[in-house]
Protein backbone atom coordinates (compact mmCIF):
# COMPACT_ATOMS: atom_id res chain seq x y z
CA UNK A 1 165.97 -0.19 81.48
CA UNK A 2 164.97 -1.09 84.61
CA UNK A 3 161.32 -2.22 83.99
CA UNK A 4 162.56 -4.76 81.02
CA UNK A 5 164.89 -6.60 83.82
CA UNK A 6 161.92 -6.75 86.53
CA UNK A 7 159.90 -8.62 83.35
CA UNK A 8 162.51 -10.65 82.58
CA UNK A 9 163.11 -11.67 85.98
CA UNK A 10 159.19 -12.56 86.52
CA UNK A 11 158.81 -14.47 83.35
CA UNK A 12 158.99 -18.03 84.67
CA UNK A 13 155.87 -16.90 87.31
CA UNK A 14 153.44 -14.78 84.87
CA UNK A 15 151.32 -15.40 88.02
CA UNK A 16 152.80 -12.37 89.75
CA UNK A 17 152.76 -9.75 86.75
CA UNK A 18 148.84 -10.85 87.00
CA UNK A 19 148.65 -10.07 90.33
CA UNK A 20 150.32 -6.57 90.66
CA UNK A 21 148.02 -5.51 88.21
CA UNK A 22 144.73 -7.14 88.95
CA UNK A 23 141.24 -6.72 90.46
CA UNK A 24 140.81 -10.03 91.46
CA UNK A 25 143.94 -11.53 92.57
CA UNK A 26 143.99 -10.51 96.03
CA UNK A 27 143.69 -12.52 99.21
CA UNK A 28 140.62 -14.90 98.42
CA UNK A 29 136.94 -13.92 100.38
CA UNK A 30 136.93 -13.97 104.31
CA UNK A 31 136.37 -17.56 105.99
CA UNK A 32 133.34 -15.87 108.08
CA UNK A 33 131.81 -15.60 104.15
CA UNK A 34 132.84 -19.35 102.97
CA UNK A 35 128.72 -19.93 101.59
CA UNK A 36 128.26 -17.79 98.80
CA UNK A 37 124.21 -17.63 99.83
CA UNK A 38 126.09 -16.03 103.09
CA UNK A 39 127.80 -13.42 101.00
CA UNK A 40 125.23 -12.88 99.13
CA UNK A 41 122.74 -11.71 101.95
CA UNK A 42 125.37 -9.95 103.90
CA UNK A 43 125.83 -8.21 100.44
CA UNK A 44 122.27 -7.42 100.27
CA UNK A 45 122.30 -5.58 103.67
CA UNK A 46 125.10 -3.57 102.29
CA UNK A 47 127.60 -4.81 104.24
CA UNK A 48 130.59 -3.28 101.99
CA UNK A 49 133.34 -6.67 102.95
CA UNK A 50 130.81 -8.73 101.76
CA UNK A 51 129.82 -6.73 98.06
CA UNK A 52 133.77 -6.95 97.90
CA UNK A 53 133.70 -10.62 98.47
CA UNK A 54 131.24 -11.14 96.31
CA UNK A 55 132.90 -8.84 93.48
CA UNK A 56 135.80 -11.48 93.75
CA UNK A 57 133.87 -14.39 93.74
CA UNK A 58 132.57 -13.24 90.43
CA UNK A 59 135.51 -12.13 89.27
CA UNK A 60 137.01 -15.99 89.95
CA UNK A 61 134.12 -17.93 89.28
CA UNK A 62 134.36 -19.06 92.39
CA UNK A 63 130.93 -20.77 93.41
CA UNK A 64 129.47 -18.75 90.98
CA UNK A 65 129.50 -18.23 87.58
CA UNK A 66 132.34 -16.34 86.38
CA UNK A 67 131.01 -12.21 85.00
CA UNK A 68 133.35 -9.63 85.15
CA UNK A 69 130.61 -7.22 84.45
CA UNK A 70 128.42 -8.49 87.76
CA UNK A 71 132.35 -8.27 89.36
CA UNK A 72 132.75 -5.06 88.78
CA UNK A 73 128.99 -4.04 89.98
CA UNK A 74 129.82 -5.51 93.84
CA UNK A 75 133.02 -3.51 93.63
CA UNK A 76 131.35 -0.31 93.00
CA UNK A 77 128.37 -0.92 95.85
CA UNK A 78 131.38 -1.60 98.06
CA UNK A 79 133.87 1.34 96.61
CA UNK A 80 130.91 3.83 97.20
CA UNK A 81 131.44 2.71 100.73
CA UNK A 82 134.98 3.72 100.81
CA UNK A 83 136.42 0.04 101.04
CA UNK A 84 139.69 0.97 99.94
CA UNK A 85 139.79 -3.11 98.35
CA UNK A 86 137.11 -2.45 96.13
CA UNK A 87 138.37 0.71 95.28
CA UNK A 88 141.57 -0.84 93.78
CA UNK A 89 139.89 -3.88 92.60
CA UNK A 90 136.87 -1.89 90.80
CA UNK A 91 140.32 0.76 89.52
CA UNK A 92 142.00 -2.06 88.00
CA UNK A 93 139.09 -3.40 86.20
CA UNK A 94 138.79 0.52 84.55
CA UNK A 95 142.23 0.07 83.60
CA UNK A 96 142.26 -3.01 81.99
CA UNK A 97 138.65 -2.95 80.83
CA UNK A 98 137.38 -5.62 82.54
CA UNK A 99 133.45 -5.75 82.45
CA UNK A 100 133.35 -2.17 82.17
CA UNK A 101 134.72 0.20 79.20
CA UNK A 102 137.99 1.38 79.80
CA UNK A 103 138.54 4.50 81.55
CA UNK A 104 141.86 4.60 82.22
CA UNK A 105 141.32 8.13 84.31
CA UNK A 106 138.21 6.92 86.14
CA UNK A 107 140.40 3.86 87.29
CA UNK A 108 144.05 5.72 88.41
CA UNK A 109 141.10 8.15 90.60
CA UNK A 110 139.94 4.91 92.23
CA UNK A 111 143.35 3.76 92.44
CA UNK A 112 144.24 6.33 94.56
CA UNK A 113 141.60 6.97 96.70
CA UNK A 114 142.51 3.51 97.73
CA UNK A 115 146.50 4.08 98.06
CA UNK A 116 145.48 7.62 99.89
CA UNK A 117 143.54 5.04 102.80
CA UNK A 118 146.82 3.33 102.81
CA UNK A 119 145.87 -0.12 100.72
CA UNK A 120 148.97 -1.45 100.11
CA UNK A 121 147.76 -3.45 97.21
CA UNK A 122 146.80 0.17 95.23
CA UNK A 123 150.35 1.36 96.01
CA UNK A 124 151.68 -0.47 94.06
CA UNK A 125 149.24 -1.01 91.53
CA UNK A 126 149.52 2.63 90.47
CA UNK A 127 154.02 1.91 91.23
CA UNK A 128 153.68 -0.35 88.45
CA UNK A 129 151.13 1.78 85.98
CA UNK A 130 154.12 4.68 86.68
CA UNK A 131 157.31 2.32 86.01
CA UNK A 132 155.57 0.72 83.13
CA UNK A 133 153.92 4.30 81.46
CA UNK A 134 151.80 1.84 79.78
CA UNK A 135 148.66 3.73 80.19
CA UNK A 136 149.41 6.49 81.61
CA UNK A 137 152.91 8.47 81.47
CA UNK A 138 155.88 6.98 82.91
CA UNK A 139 157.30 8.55 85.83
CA UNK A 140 159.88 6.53 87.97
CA UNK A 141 159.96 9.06 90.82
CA UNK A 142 156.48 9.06 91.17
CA UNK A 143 156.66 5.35 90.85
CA UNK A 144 159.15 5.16 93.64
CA UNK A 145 157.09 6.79 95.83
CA UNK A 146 154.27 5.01 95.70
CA UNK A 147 156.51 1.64 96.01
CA UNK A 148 157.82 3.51 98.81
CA UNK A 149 154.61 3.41 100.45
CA UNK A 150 153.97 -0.29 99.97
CA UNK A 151 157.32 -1.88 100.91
CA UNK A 152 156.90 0.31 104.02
CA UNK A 153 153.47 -2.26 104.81
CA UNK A 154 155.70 -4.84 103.63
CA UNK A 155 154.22 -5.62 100.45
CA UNK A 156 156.78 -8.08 98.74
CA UNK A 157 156.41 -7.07 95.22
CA UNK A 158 157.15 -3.27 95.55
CA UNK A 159 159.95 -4.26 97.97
CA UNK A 160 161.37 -6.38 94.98
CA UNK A 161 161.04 -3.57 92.49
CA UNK A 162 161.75 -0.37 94.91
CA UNK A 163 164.68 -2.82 95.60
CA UNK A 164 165.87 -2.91 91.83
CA UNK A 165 165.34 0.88 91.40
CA UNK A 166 167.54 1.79 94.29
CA UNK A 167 170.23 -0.66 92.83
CA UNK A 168 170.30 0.82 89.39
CA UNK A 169 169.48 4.32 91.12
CA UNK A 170 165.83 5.04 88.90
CA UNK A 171 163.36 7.44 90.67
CA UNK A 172 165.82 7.18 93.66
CA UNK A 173 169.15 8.19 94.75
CA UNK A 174 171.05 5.27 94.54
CA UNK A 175 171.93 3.08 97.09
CA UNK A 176 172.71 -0.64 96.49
CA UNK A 177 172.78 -1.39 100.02
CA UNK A 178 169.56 -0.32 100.50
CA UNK A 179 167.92 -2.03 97.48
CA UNK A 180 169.66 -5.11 98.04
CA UNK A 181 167.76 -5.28 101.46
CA UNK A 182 164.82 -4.80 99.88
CA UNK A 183 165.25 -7.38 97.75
CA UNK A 184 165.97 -9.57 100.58
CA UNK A 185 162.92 -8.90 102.16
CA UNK A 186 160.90 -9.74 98.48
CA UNK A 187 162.86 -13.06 98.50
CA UNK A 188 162.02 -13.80 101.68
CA UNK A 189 158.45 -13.20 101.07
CA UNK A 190 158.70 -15.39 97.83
CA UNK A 191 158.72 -13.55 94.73
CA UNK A 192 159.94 -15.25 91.93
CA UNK A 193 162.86 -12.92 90.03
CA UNK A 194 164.16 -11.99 93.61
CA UNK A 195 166.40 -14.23 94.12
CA UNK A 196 168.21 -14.17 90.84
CA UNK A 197 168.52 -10.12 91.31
CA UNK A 198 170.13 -11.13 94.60
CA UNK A 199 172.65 -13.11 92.56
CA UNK A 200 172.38 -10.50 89.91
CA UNK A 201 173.47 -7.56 92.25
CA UNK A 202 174.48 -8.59 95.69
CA UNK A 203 176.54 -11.27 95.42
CA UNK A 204 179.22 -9.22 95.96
């Protein structure tokens, strides 16, 4: 099945599988907000970037000390907002039960409030929760469509797995022309796996 050759493609780089399912893995905290006492006063006046910032500071441990619970409290300030990065970050930690008890519901809802503004990173959060079906049902069309949605913003991992489905023709018509682009594009971009599906399927 397609989802055990995307793991055993990413194996050597568990760093990725971390990161397409993740709250805090995501670009690290704006320059503007390198002082945590910075972030932390911006955060105070409710400016939502900054309660994000701050959420993955915690998250880290970076300059602070590491609390998923006080993580996941600067996501929420910042979700309530509407930033769609909090959203996914604050969904992911429902998911995985990270400083808050699992709610696997209350974290797919967050997940796509963020996908509906068009965060990338949510996209294909909730294309991998659909390929996987490990906490919620699997559903490869679904899952397609939502990868669809982030390789279009040219987000490399759901260009790498999008790419695989349309070779093997899951959740999509097949079309190895198509998906072998697409795993161009992810190999260009870096993702570990890619390369070896280009060998894997393209060679040709």
């Amino acid at each position: 099945m397609l989802d055990r050759m995307i793991f055993r493609a990413l194996a050597p780089a568990a760093v990725f599988c971390v990161a397409w399912l993740c709250a805090g893995c995501a670009p690290t905290a704006r320059d503007a907000f390198s002082d945590p006492s910075i972030v932390q006063r911006a955060a105070e006046k409710g400016d939502a970037q900054a309660q994000n910032d701050l959420g993955m500071r915690y998250f880290r441990g970076q300059g602070v000390p590491q609390s998923y619970a006080t993580a996941a409290a600067y996501y929420q300030l910042a979700a309530d907002q509407g930033n769609a990065w909090a959203q996914n970050n604050l969904g992911m930690m429902y998911v995985e039960g990270q400083g808050v008890p699992q709610d696997v519901a209350r974290g797919a809802a967050l997940l796509q409030r963020s996908a509906d503004q068009g965060f990338a990173m949510a996209q294909n959060n909730l294309g991998m929760m659909y390929v996987q079906g490990r906490v919620i049902p699997r559903n490869d069309v679904k899952a397609a469509a939502f990868f669809q949605k982030a390789a279009a913003q040219g987000f490399p991992m759901a260009q790498f797995v999008l790419g695989e489905m349309y070779v093997v023709g899951q959740g999509v018509p097949q079309d190895a022309r198509k998906g072998c682009g697409l795993i161009r594009a992810a190999a260009a971009n870096g993702i570990t796996g890619a390369r070896e599906a280009l060998n894997r399927y393209c060679a040709k």
